[in-house]
N, C-alpha and C. Protein backbone atom coordinates (compact mmCIF):
# COMPACT_ATOMS: atom_id res chain seq x y z
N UNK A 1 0.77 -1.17 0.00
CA UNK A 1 0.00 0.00 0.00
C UNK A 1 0.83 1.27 0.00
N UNK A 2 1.93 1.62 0.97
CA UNK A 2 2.34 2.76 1.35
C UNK A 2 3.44 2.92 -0.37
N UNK A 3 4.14 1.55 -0.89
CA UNK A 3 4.95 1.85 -1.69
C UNK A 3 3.80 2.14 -3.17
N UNK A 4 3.30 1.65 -3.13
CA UNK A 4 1.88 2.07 -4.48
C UNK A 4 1.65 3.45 -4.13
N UNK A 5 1.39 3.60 -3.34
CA UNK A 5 0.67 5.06 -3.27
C UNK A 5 1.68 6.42 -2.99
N UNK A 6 3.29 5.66 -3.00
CA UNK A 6 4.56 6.76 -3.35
C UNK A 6 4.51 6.57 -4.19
N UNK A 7 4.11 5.67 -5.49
CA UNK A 7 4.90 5.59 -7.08
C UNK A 7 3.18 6.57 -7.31
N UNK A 8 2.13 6.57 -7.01
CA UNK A 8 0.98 7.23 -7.77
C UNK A 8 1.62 8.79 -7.58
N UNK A 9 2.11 9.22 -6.24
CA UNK A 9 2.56 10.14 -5.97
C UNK A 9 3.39 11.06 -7.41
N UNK A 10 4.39 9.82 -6.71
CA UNK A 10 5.48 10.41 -8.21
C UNK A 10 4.80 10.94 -9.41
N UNK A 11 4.14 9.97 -9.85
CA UNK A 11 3.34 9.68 -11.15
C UNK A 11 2.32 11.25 -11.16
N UNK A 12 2.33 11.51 -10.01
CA UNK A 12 1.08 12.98 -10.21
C UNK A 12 2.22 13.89 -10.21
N UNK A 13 3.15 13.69 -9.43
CA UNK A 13 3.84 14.97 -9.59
C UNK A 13 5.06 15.21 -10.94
N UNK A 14 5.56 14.26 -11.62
CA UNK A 14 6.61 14.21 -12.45
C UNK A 14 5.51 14.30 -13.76
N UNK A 15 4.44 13.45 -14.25
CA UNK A 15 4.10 13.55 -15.50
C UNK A 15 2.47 13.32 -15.84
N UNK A 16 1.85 12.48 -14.92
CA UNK A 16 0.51 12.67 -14.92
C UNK A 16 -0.29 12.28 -16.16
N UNK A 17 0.77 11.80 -16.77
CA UNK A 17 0.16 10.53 -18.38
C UNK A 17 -0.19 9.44 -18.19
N UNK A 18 -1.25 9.45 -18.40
CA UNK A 18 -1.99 8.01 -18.57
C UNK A 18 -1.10 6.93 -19.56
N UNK A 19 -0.74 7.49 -20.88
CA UNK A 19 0.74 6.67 -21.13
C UNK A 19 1.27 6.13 -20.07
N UNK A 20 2.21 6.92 -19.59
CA UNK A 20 3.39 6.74 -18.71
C UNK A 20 2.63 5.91 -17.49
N UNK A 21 1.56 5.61 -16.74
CA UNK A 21 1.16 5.27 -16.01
C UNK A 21 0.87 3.49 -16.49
N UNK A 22 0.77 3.46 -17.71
CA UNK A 22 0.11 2.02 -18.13
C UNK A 22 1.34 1.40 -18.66
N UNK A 23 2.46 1.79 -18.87
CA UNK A 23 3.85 1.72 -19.59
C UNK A 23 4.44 1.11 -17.64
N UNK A 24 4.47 1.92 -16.74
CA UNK A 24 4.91 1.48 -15.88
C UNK A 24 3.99 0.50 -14.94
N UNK A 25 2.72 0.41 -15.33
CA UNK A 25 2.53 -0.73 -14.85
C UNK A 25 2.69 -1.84 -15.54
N UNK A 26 2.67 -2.20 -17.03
CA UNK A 26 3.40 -3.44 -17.53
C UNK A 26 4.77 -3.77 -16.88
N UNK A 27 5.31 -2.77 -17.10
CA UNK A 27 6.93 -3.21 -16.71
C UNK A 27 7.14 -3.30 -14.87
N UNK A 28 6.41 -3.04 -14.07
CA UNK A 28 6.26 -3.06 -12.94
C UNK A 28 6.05 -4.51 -12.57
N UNK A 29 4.94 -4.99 -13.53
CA UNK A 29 4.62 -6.40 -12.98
C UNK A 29 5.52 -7.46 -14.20
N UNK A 30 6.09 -6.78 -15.13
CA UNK A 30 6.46 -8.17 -16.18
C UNK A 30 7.68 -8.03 -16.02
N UNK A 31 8.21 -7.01 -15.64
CA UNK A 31 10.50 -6.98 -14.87
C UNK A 31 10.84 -6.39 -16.17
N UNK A 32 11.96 -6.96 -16.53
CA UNK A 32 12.55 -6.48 -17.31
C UNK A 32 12.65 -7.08 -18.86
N UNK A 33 12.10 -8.15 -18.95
CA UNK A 33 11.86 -8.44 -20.22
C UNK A 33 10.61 -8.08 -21.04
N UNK A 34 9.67 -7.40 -20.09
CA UNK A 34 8.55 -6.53 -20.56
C UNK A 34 8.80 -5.10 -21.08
N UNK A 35 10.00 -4.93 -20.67
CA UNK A 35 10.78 -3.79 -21.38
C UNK A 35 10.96 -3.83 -23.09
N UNK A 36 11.06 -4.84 -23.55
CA UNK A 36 11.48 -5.30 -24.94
C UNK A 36 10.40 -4.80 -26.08
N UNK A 37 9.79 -5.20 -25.52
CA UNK A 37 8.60 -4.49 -26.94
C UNK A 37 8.63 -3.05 -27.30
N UNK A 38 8.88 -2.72 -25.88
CA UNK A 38 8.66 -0.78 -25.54
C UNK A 38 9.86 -0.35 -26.03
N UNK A 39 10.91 -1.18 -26.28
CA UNK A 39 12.18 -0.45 -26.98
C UNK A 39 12.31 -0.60 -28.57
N UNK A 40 11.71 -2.35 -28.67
CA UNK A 40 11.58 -2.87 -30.23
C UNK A 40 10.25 -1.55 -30.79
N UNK A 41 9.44 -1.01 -30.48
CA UNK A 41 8.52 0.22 -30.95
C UNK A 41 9.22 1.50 -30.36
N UNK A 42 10.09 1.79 -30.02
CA UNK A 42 10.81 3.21 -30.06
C UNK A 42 10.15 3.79 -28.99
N UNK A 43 9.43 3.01 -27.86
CA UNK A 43 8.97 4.27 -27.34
C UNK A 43 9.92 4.50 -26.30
N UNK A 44 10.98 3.66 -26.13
CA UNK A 44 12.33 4.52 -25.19
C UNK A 44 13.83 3.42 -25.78
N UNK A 45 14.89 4.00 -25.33
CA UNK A 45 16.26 3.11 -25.73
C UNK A 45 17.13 2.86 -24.79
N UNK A 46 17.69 2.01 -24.95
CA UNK A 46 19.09 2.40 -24.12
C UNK A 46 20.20 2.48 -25.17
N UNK A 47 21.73 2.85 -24.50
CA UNK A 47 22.52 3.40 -25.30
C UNK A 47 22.58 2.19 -25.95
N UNK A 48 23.18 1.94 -27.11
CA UNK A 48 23.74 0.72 -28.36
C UNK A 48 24.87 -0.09 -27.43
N UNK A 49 26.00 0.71 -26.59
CA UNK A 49 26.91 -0.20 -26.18
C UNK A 49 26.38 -1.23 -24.91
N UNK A 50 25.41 -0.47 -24.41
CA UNK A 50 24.51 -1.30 -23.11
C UNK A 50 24.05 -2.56 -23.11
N UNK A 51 23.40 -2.96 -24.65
CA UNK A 51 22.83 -4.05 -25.09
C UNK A 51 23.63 -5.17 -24.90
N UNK A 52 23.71 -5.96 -24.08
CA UNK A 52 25.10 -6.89 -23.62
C UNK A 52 23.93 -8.32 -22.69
N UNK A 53 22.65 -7.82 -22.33
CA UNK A 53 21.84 -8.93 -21.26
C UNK A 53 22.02 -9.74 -22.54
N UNK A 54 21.59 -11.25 -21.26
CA UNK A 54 21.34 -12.52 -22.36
C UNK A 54 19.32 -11.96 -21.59
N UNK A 55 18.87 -13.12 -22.21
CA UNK A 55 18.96 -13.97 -23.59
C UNK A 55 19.11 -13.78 -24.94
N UNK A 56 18.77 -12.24 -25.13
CA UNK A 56 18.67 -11.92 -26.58
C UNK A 56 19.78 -11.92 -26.86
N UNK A 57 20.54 -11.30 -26.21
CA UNK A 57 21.98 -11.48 -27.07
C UNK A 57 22.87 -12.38 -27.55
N UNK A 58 22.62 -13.19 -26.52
CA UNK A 58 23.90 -14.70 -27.07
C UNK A 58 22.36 -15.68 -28.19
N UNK A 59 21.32 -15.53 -28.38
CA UNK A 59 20.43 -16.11 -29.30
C UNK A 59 21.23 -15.94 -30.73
N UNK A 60 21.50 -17.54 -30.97
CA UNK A 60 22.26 -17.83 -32.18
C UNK A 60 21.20 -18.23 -33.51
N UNK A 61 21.81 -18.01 -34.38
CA UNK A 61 20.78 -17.99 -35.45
C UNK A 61 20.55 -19.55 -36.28
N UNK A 62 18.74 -19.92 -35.96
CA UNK A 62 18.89 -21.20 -36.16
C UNK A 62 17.83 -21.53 -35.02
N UNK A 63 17.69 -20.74 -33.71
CA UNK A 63 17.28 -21.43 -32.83
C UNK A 63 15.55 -21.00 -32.48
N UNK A 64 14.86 -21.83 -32.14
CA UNK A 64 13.39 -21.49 -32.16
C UNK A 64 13.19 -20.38 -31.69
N UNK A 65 13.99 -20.15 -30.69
CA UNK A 65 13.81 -18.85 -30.31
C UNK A 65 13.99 -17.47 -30.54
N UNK A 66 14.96 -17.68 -31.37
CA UNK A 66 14.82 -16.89 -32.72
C UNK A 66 13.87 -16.48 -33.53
N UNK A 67 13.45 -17.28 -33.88
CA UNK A 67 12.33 -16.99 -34.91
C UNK A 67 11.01 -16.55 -33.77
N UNK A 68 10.83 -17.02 -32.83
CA UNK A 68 9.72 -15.95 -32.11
C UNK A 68 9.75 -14.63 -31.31
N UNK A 69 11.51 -14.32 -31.23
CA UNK A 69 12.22 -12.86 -30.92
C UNK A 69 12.00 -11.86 -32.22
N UNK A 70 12.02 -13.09 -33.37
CA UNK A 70 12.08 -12.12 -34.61
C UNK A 70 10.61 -11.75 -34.82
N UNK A 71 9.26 -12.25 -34.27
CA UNK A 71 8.11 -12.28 -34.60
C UNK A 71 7.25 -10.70 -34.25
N UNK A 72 8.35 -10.96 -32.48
CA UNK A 72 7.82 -10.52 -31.73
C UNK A 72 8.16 -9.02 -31.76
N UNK A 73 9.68 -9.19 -31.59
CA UNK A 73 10.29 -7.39 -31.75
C UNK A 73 11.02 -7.15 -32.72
N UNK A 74 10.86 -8.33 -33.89
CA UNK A 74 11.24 -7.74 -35.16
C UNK A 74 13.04 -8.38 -35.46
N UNK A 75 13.21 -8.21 -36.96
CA UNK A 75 14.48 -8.64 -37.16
C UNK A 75 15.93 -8.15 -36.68
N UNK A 76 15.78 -7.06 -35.89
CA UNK A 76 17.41 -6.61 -35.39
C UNK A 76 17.02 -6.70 -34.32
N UNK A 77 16.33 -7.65 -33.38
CA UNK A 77 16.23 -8.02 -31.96
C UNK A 77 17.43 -8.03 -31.35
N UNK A 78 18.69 -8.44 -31.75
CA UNK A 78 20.19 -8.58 -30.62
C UNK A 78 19.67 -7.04 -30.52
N UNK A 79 19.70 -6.36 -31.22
CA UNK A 79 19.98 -4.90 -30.49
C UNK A 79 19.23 -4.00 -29.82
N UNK A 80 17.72 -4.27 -29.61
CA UNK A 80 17.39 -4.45 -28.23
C UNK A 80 17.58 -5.09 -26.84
N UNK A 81 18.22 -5.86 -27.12
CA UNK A 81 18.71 -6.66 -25.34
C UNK A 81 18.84 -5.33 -24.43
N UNK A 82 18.24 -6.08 -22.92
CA UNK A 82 19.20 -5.14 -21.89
C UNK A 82 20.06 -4.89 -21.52
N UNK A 83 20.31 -4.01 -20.96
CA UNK A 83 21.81 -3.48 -20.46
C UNK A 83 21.91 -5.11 -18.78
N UNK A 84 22.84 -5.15 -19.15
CA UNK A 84 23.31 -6.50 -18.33
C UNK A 84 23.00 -5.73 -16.70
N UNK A 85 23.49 -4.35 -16.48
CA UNK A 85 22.65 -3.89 -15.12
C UNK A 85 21.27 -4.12 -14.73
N UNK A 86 20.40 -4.52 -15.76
CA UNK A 86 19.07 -4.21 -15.50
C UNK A 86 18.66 -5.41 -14.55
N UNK A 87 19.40 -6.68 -14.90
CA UNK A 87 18.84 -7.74 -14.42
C UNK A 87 19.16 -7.60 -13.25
N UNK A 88 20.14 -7.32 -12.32
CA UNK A 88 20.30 -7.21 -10.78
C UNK A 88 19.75 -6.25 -10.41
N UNK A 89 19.10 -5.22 -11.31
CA UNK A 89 18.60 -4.55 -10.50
C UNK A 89 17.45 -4.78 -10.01
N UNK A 90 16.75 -5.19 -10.96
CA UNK A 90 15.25 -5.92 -10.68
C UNK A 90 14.92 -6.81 -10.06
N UNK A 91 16.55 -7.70 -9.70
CA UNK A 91 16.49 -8.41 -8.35
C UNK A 91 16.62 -7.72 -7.67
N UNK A 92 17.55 -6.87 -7.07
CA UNK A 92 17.52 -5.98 -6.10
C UNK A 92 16.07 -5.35 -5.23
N UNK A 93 15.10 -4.80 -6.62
CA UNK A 93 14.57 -4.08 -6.63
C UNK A 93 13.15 -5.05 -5.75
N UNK A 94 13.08 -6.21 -6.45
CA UNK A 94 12.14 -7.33 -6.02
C UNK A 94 12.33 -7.92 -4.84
N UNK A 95 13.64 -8.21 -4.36
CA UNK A 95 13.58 -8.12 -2.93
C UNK A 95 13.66 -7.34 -1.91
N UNK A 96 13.63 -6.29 -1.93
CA UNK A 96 13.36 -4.88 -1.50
C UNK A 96 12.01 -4.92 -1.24
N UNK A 97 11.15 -4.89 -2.24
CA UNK A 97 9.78 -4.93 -2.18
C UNK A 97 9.00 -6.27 -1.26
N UNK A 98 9.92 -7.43 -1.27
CA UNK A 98 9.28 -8.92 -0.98
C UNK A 98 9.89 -8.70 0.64
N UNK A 99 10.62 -7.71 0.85
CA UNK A 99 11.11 -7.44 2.44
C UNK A 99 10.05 -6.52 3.28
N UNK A 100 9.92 -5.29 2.47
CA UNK A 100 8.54 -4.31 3.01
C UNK A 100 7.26 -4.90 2.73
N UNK A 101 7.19 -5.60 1.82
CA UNK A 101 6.02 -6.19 2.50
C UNK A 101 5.64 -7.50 3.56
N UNK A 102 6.58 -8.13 3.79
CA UNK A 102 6.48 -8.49 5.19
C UNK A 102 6.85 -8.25 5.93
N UNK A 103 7.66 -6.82 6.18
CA UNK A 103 7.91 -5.81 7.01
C UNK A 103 6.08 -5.61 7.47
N UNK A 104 5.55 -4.74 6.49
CA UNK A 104 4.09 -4.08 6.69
C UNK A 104 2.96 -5.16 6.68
N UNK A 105 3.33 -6.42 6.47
CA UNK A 105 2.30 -7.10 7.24
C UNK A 105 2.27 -8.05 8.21
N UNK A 106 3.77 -7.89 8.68
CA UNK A 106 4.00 -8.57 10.49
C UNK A 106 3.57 -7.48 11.22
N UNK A 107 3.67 -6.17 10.61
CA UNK A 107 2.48 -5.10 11.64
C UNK A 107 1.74 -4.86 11.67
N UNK A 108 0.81 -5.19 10.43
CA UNK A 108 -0.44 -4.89 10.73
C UNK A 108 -0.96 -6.57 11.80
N UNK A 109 -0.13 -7.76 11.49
CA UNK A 109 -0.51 -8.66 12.12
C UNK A 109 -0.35 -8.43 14.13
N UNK A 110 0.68 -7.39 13.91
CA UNK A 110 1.04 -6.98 15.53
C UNK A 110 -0.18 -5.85 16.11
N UNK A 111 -1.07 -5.55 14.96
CA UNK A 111 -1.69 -4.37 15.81
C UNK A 111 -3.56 -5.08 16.10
């Protein structure tokens, strides 16, 4: 509750787009490979040298998965991958969150 209702916060005070609000809730709940589409359609990038995460990147040509990377975000998919930071962060970021909330509900269980 308290961390939802700092990100609505943000969200009223930085930009207040219904875009930007439905963009961060996909990627809120799908991590970081829900990021991929939103970069394969331009609606944000990271730099070209960043592109270094697996899976897309080490995907060799030939492999099924290929052909449904290519379906999905198109034929120069290696060069959308994430930046290899993204993935710890979203661990980071997920247990952070999986800590406050049983932080905030061993207290509400204490009150």
């Amino acid at each position: 509750g308290i961390m939802a209702l700092a990100d609505v916060v943000q969200w009223l005070a930085l930009d207040r787009s219904l875009v930007s609000l439905i963009v961060a809730a996909i990627t809120a709940v799908g991590g970081p490979l829900s990021e991929l589409p939103f970069v394969a359609n331009n609606l944000w990038h990271y730099l070209p040298q960043s592109s270094d995460y697996l899976p897309l990147s080490g995907v060799t040509q030939g492999e099924l998965i290929e052909h449904f990377a290519k379906m999905i975000l198109g034929e120069d998919f290696r060069s959308i991958a994430l930046s290899s930071i993204t993935g710890p962060c979203y661990f980071a970021v997920t247990l952070d969150a999986i800590a406050l909330g049983r932080y905030f509900y061993s207290q509400e269980r204490c009150d």
